[in-house]
PDB file of N, CA and C in Angstrom:
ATOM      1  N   UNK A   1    -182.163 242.493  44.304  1.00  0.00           N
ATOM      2  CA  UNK A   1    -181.788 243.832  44.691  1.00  0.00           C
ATOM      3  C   UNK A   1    -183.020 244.725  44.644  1.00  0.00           C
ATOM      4  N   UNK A   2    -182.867 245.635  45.171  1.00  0.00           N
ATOM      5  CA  UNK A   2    -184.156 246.511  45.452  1.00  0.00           C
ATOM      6  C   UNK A   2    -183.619 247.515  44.367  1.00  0.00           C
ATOM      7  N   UNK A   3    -185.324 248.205  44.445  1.00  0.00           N
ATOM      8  CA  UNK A   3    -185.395 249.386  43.584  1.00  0.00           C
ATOM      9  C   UNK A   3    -184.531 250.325  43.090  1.00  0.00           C
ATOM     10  N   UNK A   4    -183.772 250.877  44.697  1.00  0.00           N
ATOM     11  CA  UNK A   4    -183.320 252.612  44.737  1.00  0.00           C
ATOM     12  C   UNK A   4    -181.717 251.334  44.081  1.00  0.00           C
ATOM     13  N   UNK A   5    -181.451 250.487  44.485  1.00  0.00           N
ATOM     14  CA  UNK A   5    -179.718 249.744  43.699  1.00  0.00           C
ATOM     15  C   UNK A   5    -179.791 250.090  42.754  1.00  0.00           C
ATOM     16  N   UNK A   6    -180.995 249.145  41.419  1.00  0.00           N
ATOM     17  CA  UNK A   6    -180.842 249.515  40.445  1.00  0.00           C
ATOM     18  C   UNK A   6    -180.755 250.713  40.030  1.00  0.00           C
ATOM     19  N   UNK A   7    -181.256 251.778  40.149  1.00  0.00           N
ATOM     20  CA  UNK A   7    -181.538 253.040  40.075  1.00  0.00           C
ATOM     21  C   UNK A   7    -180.124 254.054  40.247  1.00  0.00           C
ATOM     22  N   UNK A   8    -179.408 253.546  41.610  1.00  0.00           N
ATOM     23  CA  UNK A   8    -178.118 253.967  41.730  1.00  0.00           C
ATOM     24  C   UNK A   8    -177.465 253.229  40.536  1.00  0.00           C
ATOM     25  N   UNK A   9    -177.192 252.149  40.282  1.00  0.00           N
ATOM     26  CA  UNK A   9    -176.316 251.497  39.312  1.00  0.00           C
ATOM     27  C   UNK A   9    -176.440 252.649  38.318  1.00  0.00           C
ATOM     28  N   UNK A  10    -177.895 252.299  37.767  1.00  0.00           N
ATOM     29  CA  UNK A  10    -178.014 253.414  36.376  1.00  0.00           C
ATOM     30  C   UNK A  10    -177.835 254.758  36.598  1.00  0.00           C
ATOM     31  N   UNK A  11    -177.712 255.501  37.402  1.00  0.00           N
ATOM     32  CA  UNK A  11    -177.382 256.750  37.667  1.00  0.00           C
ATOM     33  C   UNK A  11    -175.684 257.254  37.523  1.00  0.00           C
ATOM     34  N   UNK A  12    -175.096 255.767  38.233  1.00  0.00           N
ATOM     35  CA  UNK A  12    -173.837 256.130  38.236  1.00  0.00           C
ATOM     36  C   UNK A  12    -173.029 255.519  37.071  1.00  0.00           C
ATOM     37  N   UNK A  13    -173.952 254.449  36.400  1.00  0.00           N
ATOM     38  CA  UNK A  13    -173.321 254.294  35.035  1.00  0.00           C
ATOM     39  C   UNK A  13    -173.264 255.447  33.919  1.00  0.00           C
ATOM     40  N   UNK A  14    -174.437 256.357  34.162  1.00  0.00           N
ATOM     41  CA  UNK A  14    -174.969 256.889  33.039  1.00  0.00           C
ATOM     42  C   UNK A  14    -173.547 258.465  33.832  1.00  0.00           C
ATOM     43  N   UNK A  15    -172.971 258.266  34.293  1.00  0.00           N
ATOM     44  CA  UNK A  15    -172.176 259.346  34.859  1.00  0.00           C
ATOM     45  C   UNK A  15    -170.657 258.620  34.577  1.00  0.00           C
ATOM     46  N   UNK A  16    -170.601 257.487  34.875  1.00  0.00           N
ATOM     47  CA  UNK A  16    -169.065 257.239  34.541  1.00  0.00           C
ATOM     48  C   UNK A  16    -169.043 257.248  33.081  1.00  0.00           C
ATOM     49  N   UNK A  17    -170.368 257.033  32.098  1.00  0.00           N
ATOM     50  CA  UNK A  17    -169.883 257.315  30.526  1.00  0.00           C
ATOM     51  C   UNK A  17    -170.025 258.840  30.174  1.00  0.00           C
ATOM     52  N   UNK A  18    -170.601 259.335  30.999  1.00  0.00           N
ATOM     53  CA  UNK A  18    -170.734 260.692  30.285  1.00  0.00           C
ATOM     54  C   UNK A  18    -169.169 261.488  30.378  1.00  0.00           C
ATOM     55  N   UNK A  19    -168.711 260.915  31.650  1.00  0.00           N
ATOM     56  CA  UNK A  19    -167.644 261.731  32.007  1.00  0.00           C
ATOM     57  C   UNK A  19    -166.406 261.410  30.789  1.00  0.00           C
ATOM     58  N   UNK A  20    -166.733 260.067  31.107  1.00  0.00           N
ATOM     59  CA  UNK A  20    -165.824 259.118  29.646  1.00  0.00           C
ATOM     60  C   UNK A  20    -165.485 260.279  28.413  1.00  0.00           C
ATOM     61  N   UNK A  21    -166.815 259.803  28.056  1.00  0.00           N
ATOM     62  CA  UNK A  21    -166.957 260.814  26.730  1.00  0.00           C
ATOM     63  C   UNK A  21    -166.571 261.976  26.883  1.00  0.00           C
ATOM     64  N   UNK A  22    -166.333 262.776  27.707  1.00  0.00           N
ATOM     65  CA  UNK A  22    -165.974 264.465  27.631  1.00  0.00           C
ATOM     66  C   UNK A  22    -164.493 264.178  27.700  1.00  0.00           C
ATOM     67  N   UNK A  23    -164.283 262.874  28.607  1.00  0.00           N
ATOM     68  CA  UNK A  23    -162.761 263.244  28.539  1.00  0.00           C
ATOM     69  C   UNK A  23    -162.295 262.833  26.805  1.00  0.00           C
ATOM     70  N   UNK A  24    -162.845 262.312  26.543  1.00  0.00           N
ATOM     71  CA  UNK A  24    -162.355 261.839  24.958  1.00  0.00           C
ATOM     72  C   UNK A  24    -162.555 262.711  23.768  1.00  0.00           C
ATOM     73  N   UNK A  25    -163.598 263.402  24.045  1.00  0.00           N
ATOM     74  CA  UNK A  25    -164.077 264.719  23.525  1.00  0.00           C
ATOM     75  C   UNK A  25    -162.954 265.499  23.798  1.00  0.00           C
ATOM     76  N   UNK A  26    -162.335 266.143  25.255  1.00  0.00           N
ATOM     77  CA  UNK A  26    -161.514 266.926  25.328  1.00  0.00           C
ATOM     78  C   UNK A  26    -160.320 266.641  24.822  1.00  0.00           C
ATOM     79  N   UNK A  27    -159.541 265.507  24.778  1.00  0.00           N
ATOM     80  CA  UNK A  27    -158.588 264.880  24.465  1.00  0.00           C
ATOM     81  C   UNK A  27    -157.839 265.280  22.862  1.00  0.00           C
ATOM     82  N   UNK A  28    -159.449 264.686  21.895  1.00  0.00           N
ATOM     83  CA  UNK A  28    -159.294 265.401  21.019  1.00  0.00           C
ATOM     84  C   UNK A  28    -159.237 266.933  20.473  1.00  0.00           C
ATOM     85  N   UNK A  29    -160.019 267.713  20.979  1.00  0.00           N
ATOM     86  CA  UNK A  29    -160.225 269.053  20.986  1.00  0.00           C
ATOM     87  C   UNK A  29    -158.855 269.801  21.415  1.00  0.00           C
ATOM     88  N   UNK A  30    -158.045 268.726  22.333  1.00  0.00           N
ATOM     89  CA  UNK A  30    -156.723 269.457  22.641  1.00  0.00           C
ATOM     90  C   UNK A  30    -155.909 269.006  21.415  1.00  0.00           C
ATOM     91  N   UNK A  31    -155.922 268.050  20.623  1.00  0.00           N
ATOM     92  CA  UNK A  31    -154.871 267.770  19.965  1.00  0.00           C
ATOM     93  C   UNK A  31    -154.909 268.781  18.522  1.00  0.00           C
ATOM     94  N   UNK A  32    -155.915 268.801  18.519  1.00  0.00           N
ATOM     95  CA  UNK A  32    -156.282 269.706  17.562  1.00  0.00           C
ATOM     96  C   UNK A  32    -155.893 271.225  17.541  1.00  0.00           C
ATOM     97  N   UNK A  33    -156.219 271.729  18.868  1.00  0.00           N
ATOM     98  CA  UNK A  33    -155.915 272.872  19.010  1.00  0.00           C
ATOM     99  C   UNK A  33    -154.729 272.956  19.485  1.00  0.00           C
ATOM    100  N   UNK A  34    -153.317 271.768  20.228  1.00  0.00           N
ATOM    101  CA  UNK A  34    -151.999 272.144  19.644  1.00  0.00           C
ATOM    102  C   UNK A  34    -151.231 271.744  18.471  1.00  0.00           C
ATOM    103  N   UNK A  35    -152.248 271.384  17.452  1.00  0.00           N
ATOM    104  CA  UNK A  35    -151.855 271.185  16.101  1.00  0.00           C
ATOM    105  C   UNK A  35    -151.840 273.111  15.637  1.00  0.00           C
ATOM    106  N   UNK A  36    -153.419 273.332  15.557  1.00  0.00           N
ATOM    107  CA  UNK A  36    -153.135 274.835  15.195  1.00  0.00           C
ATOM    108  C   UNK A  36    -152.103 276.003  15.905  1.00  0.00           C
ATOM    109  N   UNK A  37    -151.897 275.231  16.913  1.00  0.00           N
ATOM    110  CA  UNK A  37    -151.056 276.638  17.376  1.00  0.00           C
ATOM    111  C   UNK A  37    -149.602 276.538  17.085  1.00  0.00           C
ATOM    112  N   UNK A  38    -148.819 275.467  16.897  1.00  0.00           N
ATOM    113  CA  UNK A  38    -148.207 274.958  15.742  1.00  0.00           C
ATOM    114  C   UNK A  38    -147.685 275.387  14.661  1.00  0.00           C
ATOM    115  N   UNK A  39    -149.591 275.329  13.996  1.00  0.00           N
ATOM    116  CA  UNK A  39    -149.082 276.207  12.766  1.00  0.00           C
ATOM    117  C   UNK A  39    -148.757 277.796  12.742  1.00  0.00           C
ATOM    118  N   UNK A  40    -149.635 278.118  14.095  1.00  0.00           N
ATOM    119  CA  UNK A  40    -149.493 279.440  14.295  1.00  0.00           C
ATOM    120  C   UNK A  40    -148.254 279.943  14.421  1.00  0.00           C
ATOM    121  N   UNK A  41    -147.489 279.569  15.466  1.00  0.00           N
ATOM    122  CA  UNK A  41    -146.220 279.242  15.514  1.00  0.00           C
ATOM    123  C   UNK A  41    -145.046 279.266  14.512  1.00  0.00           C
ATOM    124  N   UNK A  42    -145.216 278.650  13.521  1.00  0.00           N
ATOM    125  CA  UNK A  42    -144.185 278.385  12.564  1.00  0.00           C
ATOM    126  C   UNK A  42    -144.565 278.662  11.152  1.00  0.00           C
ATOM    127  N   UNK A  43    -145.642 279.476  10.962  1.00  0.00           N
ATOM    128  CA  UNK A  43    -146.200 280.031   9.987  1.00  0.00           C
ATOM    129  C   UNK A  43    -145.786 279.297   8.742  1.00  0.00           C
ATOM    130  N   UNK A  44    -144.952 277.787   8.780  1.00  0.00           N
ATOM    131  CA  UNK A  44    -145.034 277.466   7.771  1.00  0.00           C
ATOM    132  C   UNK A  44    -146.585 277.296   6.478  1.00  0.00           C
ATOM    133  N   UNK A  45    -147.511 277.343   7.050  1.00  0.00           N
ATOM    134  CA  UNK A  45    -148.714 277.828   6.613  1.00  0.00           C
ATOM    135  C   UNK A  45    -149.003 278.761   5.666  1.00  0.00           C
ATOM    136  N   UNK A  46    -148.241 279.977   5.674  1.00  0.00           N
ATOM    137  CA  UNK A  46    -147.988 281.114   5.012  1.00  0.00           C
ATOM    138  C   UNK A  46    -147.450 280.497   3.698  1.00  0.00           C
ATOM    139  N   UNK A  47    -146.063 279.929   3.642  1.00  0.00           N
ATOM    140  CA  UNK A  47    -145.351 279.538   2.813  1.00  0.00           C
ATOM    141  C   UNK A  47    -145.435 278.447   1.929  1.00  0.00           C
ATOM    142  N   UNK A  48    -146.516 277.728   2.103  1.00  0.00           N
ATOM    143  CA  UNK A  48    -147.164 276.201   1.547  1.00  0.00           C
ATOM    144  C   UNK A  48    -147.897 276.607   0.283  1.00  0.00           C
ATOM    145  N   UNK A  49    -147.646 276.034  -0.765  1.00  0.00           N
ATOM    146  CA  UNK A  49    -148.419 276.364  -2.037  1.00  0.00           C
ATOM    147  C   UNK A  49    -149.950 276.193  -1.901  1.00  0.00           C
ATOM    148  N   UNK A  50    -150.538 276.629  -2.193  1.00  0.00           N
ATOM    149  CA  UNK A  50    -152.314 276.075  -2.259  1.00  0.00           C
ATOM    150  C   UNK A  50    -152.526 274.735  -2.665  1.00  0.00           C
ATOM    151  N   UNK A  51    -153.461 274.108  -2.119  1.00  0.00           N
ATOM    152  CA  UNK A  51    -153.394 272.455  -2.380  1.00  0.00           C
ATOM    153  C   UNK A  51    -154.008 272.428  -3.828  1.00  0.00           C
ATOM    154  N   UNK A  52    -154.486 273.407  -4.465  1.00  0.00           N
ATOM    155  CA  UNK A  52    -154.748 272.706  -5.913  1.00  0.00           C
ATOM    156  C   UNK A  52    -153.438 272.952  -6.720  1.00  0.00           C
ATOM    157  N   UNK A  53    -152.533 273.694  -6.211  1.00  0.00           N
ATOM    158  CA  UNK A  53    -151.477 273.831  -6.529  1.00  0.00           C
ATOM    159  C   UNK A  53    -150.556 272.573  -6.601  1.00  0.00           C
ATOM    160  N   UNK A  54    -151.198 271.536  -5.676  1.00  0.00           N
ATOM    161  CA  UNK A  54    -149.818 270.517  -5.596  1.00  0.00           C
ATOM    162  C   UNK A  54    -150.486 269.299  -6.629  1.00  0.00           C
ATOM    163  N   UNK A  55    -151.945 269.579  -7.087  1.00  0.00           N
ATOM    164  CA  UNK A  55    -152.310 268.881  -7.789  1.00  0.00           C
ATOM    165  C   UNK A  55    -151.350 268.482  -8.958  1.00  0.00           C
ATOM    166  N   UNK A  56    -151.243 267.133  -9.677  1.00  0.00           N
ATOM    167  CA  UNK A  56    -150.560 266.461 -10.832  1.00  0.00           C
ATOM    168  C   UNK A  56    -151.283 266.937 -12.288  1.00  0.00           C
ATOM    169  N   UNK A  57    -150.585 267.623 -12.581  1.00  0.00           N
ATOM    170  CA  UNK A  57    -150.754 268.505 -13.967  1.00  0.00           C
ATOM    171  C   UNK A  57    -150.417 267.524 -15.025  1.00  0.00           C
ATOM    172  N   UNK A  58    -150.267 266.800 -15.046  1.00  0.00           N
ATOM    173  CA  UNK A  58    -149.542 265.751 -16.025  1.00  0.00           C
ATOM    174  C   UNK A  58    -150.873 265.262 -17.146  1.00  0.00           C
ATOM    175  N   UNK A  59    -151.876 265.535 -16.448  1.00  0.00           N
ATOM    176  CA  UNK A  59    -153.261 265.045 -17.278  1.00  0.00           C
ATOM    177  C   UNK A  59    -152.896 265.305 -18.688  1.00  0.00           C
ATOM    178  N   UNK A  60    -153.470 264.359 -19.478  1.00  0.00           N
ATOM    179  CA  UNK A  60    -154.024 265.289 -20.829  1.00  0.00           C
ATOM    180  C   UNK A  60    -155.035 265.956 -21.663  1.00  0.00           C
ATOM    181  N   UNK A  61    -154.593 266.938 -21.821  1.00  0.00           N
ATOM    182  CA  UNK A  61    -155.697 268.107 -22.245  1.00  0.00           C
ATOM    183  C   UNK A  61    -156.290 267.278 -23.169  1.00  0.00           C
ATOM    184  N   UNK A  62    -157.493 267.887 -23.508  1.00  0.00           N
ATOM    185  CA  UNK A  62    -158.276 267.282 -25.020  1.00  0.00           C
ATOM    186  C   UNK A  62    -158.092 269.077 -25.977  1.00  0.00           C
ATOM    187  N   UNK A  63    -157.826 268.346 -26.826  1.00  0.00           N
ATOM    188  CA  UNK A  63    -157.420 269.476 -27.654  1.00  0.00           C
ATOM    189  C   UNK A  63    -158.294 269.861 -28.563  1.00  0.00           C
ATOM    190  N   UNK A  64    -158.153 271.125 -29.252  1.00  0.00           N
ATOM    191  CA  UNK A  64    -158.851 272.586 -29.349  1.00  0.00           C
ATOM    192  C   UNK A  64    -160.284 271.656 -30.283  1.00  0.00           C
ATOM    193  N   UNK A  65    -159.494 270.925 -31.270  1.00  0.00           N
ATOM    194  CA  UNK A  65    -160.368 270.587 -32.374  1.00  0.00           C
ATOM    195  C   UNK A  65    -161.662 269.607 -31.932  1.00  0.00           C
ATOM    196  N   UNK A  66    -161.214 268.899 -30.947  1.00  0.00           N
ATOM    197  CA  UNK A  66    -162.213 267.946 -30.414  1.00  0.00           C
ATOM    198  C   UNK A  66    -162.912 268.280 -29.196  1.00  0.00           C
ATOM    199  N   UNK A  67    -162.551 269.379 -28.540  1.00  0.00           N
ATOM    200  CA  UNK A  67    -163.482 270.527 -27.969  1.00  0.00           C
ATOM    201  C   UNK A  67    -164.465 270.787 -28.656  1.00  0.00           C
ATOM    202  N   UNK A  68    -164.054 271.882 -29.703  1.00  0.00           N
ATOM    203  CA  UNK A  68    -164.926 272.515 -30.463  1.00  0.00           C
ATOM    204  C   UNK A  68    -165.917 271.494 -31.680  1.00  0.00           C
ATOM    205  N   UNK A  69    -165.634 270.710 -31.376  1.00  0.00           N
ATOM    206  CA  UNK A  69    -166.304 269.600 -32.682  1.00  0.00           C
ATOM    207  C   UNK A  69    -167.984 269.506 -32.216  1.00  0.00           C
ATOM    208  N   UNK A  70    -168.966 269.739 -33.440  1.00  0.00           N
ATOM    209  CA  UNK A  70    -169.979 270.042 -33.406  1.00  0.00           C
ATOM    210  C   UNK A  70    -170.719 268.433 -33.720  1.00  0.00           C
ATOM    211  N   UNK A  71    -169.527 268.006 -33.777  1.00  0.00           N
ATOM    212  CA  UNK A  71    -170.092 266.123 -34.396  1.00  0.00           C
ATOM    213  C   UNK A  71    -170.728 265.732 -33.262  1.00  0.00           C
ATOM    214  N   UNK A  72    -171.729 264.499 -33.223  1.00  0.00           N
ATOM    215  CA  UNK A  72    -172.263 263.832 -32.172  1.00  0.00           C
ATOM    216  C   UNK A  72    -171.954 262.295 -33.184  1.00  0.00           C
ATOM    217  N   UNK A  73    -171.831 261.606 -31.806  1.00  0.00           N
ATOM    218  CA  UNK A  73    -171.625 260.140 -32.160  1.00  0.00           C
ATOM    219  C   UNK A  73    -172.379 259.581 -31.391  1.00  0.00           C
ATOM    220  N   UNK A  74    -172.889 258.610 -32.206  1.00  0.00           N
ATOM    221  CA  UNK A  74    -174.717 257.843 -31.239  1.00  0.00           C
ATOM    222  C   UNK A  74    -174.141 256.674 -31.883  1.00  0.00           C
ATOM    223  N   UNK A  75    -174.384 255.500 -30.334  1.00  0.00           N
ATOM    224  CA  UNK A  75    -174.448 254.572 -30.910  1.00  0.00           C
ATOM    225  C   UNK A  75    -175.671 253.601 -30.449  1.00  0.00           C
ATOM    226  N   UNK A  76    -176.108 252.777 -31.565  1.00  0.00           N
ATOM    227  CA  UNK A  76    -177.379 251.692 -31.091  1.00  0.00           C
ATOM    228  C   UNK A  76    -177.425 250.778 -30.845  1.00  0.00           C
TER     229      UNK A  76
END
């Protein structure tokens, strides 16, 4: 094959991926933005506790005395 083929090939490859990609780019960018409008929508958003809020409190504290304890423990 001659010169200007290859040249077309790569021209029109480098165009059927670019286009690719935007459409996949856009694709996402839409799903996203009718996710937010969504929320906009149904303001359940408003009404949702804060996510450190839904955090599991169940931990256990370390308590006052072993906070405040001035001891060090080294071991060798």
């Amino acid at each position: 094959m001659s010169l200007w083929v290859w040249i077309a090939v790569g021209a029109g490859s480098f165009l059927v991926l670019g286009f690719s990609a935007a459409l996949a780019v856009g694709a996402v960018l839409g799903r996203i933005g009718r996710r937010v409008t969504e929320l906009h929508e149904t303001e359940e958003w408003m009404m949702a506790p804060p996510s450190r809020a839904e955090a599991d409190t169940t931990e256990p504290q370390p308590e006052e005395a072993e906070a405040t304890s001035g001891r060090v423990i080294r071991l060798r």
